[in-house]
Protein backbone atom coordinates (compact mmCIF):
# COMPACT_ATOMS: atom_id res chain seq x y z
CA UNK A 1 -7.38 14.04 -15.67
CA UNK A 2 -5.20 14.30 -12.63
CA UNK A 3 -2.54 17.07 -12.82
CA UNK A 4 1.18 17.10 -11.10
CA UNK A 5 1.25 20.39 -8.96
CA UNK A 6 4.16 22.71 -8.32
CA UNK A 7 4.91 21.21 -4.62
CA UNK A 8 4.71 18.09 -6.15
CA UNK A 9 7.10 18.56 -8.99
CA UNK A 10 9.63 20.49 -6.79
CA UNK A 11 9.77 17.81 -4.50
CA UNK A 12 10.57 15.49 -7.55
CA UNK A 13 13.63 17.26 -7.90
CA UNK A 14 14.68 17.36 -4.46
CA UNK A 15 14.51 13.69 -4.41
CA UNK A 16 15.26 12.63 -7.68
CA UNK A 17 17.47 15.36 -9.27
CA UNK A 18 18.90 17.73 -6.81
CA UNK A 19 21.88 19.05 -8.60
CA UNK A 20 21.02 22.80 -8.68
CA UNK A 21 19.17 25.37 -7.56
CA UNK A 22 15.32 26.69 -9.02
CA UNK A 23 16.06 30.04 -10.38
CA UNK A 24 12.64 31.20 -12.35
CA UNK A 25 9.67 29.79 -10.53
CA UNK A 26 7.28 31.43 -12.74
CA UNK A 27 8.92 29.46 -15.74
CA UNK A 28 8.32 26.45 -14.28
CA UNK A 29 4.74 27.19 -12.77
CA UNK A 30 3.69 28.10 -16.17
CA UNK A 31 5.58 24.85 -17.72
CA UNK A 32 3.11 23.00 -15.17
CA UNK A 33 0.04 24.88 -15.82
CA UNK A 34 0.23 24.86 -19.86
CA UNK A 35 -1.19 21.07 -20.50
CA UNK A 36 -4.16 22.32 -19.05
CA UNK A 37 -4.84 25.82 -21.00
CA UNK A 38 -7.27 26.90 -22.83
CA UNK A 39 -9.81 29.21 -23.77
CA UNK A 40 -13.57 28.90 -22.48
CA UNK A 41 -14.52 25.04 -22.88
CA UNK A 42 -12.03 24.19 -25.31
CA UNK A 43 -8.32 22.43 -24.25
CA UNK A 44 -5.44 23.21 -26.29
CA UNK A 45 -4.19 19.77 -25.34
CA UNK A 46 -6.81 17.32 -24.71
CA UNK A 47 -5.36 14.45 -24.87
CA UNK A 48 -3.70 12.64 -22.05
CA UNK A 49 -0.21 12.70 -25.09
CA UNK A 50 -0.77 16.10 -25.49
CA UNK A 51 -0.65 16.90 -21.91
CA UNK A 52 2.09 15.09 -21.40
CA UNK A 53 4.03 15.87 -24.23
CA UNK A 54 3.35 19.72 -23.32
CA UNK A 55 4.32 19.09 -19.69
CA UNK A 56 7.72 17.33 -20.74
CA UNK A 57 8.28 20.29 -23.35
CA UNK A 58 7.91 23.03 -21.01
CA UNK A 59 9.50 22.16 -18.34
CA UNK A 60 12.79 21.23 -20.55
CA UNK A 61 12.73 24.15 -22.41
CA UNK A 62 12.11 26.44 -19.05
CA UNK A 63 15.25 25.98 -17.59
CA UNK A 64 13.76 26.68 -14.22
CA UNK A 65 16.39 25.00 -12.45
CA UNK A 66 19.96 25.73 -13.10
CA UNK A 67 20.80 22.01 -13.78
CA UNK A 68 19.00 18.64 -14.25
CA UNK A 69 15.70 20.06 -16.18
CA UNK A 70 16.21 17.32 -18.63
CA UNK A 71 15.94 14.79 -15.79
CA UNK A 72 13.05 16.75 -14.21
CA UNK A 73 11.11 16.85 -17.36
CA UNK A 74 11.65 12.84 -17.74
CA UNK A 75 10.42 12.69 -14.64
CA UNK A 76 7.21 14.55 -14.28
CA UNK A 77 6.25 12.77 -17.87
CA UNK A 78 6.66 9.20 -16.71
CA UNK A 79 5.10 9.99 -13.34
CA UNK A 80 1.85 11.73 -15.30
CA UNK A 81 1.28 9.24 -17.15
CA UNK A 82 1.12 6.73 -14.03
CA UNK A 83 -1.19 9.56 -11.98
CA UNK A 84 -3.23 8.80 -15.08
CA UNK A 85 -3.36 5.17 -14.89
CA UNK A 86 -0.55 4.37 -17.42
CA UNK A 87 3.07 3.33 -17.82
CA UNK A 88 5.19 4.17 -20.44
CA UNK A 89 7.36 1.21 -21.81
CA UNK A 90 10.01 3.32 -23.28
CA UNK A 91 13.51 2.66 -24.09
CA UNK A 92 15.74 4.59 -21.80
CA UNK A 93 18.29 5.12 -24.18
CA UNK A 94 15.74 6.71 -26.67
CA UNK A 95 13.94 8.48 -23.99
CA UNK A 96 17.60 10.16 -22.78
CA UNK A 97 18.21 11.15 -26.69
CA UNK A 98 14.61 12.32 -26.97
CA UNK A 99 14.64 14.60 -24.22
CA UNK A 100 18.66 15.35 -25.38
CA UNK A 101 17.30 16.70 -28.58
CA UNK A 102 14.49 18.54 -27.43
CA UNK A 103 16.63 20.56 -24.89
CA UNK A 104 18.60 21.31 -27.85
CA UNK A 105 15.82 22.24 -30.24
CA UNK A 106 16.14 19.54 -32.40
CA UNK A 107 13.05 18.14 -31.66
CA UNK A 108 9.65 20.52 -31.18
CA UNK A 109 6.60 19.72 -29.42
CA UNK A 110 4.77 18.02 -32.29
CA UNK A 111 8.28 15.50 -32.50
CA UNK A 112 8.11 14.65 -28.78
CA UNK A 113 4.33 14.03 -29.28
CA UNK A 114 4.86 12.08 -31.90
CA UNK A 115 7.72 9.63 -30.15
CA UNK A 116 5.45 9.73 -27.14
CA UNK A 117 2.33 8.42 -28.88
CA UNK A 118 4.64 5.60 -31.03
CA UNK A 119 5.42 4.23 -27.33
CA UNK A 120 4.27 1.22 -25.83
CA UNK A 121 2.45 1.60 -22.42
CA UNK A 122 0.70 -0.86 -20.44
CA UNK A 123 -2.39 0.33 -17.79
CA UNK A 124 -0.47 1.04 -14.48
CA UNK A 125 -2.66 -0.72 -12.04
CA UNK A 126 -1.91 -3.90 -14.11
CA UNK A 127 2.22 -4.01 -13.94
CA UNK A 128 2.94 -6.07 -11.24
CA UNK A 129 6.60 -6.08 -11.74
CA UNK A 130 7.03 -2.71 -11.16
CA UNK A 131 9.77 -1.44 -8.50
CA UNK A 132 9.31 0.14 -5.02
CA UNK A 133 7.88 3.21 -5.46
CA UNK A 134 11.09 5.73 -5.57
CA UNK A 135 9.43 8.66 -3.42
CA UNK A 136 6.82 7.10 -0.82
CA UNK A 137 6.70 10.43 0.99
CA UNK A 138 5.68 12.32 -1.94
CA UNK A 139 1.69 12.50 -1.92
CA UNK A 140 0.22 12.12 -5.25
């Protein structure tokens, strides 16, 4: 399963957010790194929704930056799932109040899994419609 690095996710937010400054790099290295912990052979998130549900968790509820982690963490979930070969097909109104609530703890881990796995997605390779890609500089 492909993986979004740190240089990759910080140049996410220079492009896409860019509306503070990163003030605990180790908070969000570790938000990056924790979809793909575990302990000898066995993942504690093996599924592609766990990953990404971890990955969107952390990096909201790091407050690395000091603005626009919500964005960031919408963000580096919808572009993990399309390293991965997949495309979310979620409502962004109901993404925006997902992410809303779990920035303000009113929605855990196992909640944002949940929505996550009740959304449609499509294989990636197979949306034609899609837009220009937003950052063709970024290497992936």
């Amino acid at each position: 399963m492909k993986r979004l690095s740190y240089d990759l996710v910080v140049a996410l937010y220079r492009r896409g957010i860019h509306r503070g400054v990163l003030e605990d790099r180790g908070k969000l290295e570790a938000a990056i790194a924790a979809p793909f912990s575990g302990f000898g052979d066995v993942e504690f998130f093996p599924t592609l929704d766990e990953k990404a549900a971890r990955l969107t968790f952390g990096i909201c509820q790091a407050h690395a930056y000091s603005d626009g982690n919500k964005g960031l963490a919408w963000l580096c979930c919808d572009l993990f799932y399309k390293i991965n070969g997949w495309a979310l097909e979620a409502d962004q109104d109901d993404a925006a109040d997902v992410i809303l609530d779990v920035a303000r703890g009113a929605r855990g881990y196992e909640g944002l899994l949940a929505w996550l796995i009740g959304c449609d997605r499509r294989p990636y390779a197979d949306r034609l419609a899609d837009p220009p890609d937003p950052w063709p500089d970024v290497p992936f």
